[in-house]
Protein backbone atom coordinates (compact mmCIF):
# COMPACT_ATOMS: atom_id res chain seq x y z
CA UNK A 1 31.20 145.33 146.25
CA UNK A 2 29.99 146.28 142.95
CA UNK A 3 28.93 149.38 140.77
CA UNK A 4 30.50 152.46 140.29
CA UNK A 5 33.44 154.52 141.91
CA UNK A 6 32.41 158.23 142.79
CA UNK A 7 34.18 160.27 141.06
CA UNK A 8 34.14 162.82 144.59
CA UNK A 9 36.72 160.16 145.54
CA UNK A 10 39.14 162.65 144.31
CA UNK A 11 38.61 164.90 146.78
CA UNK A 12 39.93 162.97 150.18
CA UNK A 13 42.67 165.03 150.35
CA UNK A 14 44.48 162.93 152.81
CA UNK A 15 44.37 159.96 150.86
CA UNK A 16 47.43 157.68 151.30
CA UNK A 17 46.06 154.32 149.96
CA UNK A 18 43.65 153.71 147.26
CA UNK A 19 42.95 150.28 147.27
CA UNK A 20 39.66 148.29 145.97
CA UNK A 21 41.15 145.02 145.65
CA UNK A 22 39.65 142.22 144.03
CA UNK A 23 36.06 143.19 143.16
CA UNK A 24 33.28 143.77 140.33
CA UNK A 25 33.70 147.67 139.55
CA UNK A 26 32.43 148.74 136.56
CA UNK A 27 32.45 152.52 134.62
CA UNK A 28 35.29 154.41 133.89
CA UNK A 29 37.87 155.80 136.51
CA UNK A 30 39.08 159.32 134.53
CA UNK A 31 41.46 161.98 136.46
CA UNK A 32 38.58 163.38 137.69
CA UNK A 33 38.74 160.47 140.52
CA UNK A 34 42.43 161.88 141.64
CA UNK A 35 41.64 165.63 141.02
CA UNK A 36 42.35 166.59 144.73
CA UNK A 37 44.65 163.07 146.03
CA UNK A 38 48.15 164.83 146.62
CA UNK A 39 49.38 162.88 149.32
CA UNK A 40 48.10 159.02 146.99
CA UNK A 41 51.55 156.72 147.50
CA UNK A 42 49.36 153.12 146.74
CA UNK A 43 46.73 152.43 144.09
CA UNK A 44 45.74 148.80 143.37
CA UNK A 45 42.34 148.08 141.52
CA UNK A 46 41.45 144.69 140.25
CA UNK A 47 38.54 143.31 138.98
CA UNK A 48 36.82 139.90 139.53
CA UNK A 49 35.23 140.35 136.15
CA UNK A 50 36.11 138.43 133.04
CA UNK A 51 34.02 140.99 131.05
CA UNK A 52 36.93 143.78 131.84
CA UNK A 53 34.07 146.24 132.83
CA UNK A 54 35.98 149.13 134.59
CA UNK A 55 37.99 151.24 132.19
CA UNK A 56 40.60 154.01 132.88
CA UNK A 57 40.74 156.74 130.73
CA UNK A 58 43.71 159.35 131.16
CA UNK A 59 44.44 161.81 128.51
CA UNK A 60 48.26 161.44 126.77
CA UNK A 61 48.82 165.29 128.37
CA UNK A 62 47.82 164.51 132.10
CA UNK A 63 50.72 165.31 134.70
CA UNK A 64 48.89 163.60 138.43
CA UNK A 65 49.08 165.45 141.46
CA UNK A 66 50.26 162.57 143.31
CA UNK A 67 53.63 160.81 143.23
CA UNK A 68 53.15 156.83 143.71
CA UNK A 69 55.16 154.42 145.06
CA UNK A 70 53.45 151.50 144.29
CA UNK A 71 50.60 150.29 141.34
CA UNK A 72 48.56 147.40 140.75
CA UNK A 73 45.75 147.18 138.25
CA UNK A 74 44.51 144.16 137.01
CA UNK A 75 41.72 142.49 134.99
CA UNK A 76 40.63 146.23 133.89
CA UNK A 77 41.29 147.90 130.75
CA UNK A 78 44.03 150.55 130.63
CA UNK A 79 44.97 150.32 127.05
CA UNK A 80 45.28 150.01 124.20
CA UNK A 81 48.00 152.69 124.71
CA UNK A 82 50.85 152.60 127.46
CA UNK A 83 50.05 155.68 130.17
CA UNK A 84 52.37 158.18 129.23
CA UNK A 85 51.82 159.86 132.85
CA UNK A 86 54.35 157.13 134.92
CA UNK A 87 57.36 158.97 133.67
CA UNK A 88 55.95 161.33 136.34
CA UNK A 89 56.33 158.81 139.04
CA UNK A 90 59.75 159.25 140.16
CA UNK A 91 59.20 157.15 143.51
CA UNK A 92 57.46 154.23 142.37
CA UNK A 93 58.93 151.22 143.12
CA UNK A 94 56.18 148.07 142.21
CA UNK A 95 54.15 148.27 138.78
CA UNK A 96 51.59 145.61 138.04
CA UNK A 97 49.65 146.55 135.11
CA UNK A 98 48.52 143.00 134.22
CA UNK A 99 46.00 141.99 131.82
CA UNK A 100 44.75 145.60 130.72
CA UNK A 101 44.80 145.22 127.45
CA UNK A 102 48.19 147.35 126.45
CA UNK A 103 49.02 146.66 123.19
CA UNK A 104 51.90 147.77 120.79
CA UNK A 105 55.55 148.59 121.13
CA UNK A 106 56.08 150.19 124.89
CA UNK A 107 57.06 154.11 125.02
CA UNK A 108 61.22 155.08 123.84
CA UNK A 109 61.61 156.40 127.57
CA UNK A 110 60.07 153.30 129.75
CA UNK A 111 62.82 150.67 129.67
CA UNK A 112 65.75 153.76 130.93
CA UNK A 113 63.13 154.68 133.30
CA UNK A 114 62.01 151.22 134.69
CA UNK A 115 65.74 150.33 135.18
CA UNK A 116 66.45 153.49 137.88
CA UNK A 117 63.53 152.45 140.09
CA UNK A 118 61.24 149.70 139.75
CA UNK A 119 61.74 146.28 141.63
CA UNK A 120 58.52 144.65 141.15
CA UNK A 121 57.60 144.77 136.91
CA UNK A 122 54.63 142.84 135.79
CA UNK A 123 53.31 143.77 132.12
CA UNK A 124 51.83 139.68 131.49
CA UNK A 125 48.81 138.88 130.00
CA UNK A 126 48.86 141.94 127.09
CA UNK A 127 49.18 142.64 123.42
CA UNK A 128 53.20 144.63 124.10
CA UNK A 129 55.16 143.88 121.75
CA UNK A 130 59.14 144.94 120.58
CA UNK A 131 62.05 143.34 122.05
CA UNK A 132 63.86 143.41 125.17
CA UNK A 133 66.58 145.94 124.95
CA UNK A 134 70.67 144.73 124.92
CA UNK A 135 70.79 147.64 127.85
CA UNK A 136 67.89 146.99 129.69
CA UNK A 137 69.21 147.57 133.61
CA UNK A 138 68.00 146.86 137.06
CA UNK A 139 70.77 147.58 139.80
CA UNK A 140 68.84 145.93 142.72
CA UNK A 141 66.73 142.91 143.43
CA UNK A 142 63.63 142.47 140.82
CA UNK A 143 60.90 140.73 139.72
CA UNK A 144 60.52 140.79 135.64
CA UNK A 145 57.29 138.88 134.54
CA UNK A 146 56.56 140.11 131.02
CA UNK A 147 54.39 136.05 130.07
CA UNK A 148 51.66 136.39 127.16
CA UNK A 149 52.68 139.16 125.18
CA UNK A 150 54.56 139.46 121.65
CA UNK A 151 57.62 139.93 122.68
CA UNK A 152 60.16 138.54 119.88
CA UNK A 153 64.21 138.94 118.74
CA UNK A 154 66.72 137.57 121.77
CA UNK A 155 67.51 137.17 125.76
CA UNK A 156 70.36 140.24 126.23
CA UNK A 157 73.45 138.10 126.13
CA UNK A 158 74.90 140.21 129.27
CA UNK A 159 71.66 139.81 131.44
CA UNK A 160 73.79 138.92 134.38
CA UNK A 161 75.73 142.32 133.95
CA UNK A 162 72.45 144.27 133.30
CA UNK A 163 70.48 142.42 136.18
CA UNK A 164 72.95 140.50 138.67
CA UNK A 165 70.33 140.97 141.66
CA UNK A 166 67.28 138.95 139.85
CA UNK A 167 65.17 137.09 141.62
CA UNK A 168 62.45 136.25 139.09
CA UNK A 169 62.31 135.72 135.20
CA UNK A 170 58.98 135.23 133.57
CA UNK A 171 59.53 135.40 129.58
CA UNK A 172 56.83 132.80 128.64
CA UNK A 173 54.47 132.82 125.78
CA UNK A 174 55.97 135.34 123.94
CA UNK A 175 58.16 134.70 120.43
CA UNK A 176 61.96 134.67 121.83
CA UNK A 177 64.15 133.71 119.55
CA UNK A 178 68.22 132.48 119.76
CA UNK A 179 69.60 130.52 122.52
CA UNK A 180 69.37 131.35 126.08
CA UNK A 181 72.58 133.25 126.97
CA UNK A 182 75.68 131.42 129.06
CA UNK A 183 75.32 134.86 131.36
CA UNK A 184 72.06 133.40 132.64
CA UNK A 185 73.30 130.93 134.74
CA UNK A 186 75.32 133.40 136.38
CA UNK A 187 72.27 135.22 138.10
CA UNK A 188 73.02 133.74 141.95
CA UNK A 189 69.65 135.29 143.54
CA UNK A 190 67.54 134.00 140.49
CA UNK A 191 64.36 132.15 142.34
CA UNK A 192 62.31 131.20 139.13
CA UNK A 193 63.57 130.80 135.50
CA UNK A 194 60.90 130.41 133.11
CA UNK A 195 61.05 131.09 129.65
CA UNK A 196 58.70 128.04 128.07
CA UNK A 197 56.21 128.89 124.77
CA UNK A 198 58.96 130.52 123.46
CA UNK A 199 60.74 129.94 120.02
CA UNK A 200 64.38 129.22 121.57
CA UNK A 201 66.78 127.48 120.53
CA UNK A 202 70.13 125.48 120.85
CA UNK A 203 72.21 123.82 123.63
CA UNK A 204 71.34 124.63 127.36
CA UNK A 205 74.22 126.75 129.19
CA UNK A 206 76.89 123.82 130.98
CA UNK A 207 77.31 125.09 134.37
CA UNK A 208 74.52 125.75 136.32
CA UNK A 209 76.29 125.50 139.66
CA UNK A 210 75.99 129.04 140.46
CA UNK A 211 72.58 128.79 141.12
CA UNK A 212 72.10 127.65 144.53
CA UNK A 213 68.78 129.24 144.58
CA UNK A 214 66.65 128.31 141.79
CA UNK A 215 63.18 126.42 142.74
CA UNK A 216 61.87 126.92 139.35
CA UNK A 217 63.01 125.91 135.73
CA UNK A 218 60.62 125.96 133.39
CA UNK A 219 61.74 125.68 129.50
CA UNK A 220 58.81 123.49 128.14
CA UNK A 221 57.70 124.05 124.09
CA UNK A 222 61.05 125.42 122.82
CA UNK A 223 63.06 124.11 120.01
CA UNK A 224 66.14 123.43 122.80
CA UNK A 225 68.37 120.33 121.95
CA UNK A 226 71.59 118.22 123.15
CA UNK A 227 72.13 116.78 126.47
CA UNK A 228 70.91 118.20 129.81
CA UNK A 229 73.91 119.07 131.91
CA UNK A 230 75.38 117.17 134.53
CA UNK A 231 75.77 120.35 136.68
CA UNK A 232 72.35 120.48 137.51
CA UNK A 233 72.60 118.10 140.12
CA UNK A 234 73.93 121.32 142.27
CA UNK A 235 70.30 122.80 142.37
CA UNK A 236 69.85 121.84 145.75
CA UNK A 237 66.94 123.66 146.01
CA UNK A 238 65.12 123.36 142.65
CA UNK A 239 61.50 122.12 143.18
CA UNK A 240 60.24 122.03 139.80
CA UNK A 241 61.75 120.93 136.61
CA UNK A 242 60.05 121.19 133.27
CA UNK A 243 61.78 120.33 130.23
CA UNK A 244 58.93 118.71 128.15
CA UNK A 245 58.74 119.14 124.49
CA UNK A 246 61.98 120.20 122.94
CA UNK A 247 64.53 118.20 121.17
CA UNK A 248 66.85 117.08 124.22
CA UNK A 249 68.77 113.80 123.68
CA UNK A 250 70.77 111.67 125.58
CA UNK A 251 70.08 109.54 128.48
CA UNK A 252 68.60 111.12 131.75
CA UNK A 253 71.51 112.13 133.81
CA UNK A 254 72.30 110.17 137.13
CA UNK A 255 73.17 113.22 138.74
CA UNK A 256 69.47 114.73 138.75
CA UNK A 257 69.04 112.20 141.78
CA UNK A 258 70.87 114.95 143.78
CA UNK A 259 68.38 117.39 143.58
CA UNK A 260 66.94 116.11 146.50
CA UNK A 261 64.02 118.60 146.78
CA UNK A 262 62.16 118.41 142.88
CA UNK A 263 58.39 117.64 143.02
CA UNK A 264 57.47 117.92 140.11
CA UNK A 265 59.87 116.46 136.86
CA UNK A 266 58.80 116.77 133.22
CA UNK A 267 61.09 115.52 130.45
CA UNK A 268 58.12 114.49 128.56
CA UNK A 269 58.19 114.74 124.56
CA UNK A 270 61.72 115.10 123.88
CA UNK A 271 64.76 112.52 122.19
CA UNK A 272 65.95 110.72 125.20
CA UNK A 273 67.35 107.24 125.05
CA UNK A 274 68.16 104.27 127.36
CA UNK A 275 66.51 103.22 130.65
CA UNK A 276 64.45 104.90 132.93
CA UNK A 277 66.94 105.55 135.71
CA UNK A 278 65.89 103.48 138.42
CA UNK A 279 66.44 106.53 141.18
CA UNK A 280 63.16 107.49 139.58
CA UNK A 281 61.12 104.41 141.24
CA UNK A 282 63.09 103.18 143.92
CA UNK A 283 64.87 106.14 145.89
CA UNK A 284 63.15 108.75 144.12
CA UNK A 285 63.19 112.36 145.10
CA UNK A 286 60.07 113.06 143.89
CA UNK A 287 57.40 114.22 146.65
């Protein structure tokens, strides 16, 4: 499907779902296209087009008549400004506003509001910048991807106070700065930890024992250093490991032979010393 949305859309009064899925809209979606959709819980509009031809355009004074409980727009272009109308969305539970073009420092009220409702964030692929605020909060289980934008300044040092029931950390690409916080490895529903293309720095945490969970690691182009821990061999489930290009020394632990599941291992283009172990080739893990 292609060409433009009607803007008599707006009136299906009984409207529950709005979704368009993948496809090559083009126009401009304004709040003429919700005028009448009271009852709208679900909007999700992405576009197949690399040309970002469907635009949204909400004035900064706009209160919806709906109350959402789940967004997803991608591939269109929402920005450059953050919409100031979510605050208004005191149900909404997933919000995937990636690649729309957002840039800047997000609004004073979002992070206090994101942290009383939303389980599902995805911001990646835009111009946001600021840091990530010391009391940033989510009380239940959550998804945070936030990859590709300028995010700089540190990880909150008491993440695993501020977000014990994380499932999913996607920091990538941004400019991060400091070490990655000892609290981290203290998050025992994290899934996925990645937080490469960053600027960190400094020693990796020493007991990562607590995370029976983790499939994914992913710390590649950092400025990390020393010795990789020997308590990763308790990632019993981790199934990919990427440490490539940093500054990590040492030889390569023994005890990674544990981790029974990995399929994919990158150490590449780091400062590690002695022999291959020979795990690797003869009884290797590796799928």
């Amino acid at each position: 499907m292609n060409g433009t949305i009607p803007e008599s859309i707006g009136q299906l009064s009984e409207l529950v779902v709005m979704d368009f899925g993948q496809t090559a809209w083009k126009g401009t979606i304004s709040e003429g296209h919700f005028s009448n959709l009271t009852r709208l819980e679900k909007l999700e509009i992405s576009s197949t087009s690399q040309k970002k031809s469907l635009a949204f355009s909400w004035g900064s004074q706009w209160t919806p008549p709906f109350n959402l409980k789940s967004i997803i727009i991608a591939h269109n272009r929402v920005g450059p400004s953050f919409p100031e109308w979510l605050q208004t969305q005191s149900n909404l539970t997933t919000l995937f506003l990636n690649d729309v073009e957002i840039s800047g420092e997000l609004p004073d009220w979002f992070w206090s509001w994101c942290s009383l409702r939303i389980d599902d964030l995805d911001l990646a692929n835009n111009n946001i910048s600021g840091t990530l605020p010391r009391s940033l909060h989510f009380r239940y289980e959550t998804n945070v991807y936030l990859i590709s934008n300028h995010f700089e300044g540190l990880i909150p040092d008491n993440i695993s106070e501020t977000m014990p029931m994380l499932r999913d950390l996607d920091l990538s690409r941004n400019f991060l700065t400091g070490g990655i916080p000892s609290s981290i490895v203290k998050l025992k529903n994290l899934i996925s930890l990645v937080l490469s293309y960053n600027n960190l720095s400094g020693e990796l945490p020493q007991d990562w024992s607590q995370l029976q969970h983790l499939q994914v690691l992913d710390l590649a182009k950092n400025n990390l250093s020393g010795d990789i821990p020997s308590s990763m061999d308790a990632l019993h489930s981790l199934l990919l490991l990427i440490l490539s290009s940093n500054s990590f020394k040492g030889e390569i632990p023994l005890s990674l032979q544990n981790c029974r599941g990995l399929w994919s291992f990158d150490l590449g283009k780091n400062k590690f010393s002695g022999k291959v172990p020979t795990w690797i080739g003869d009884n290797s893990p590796l799928r």
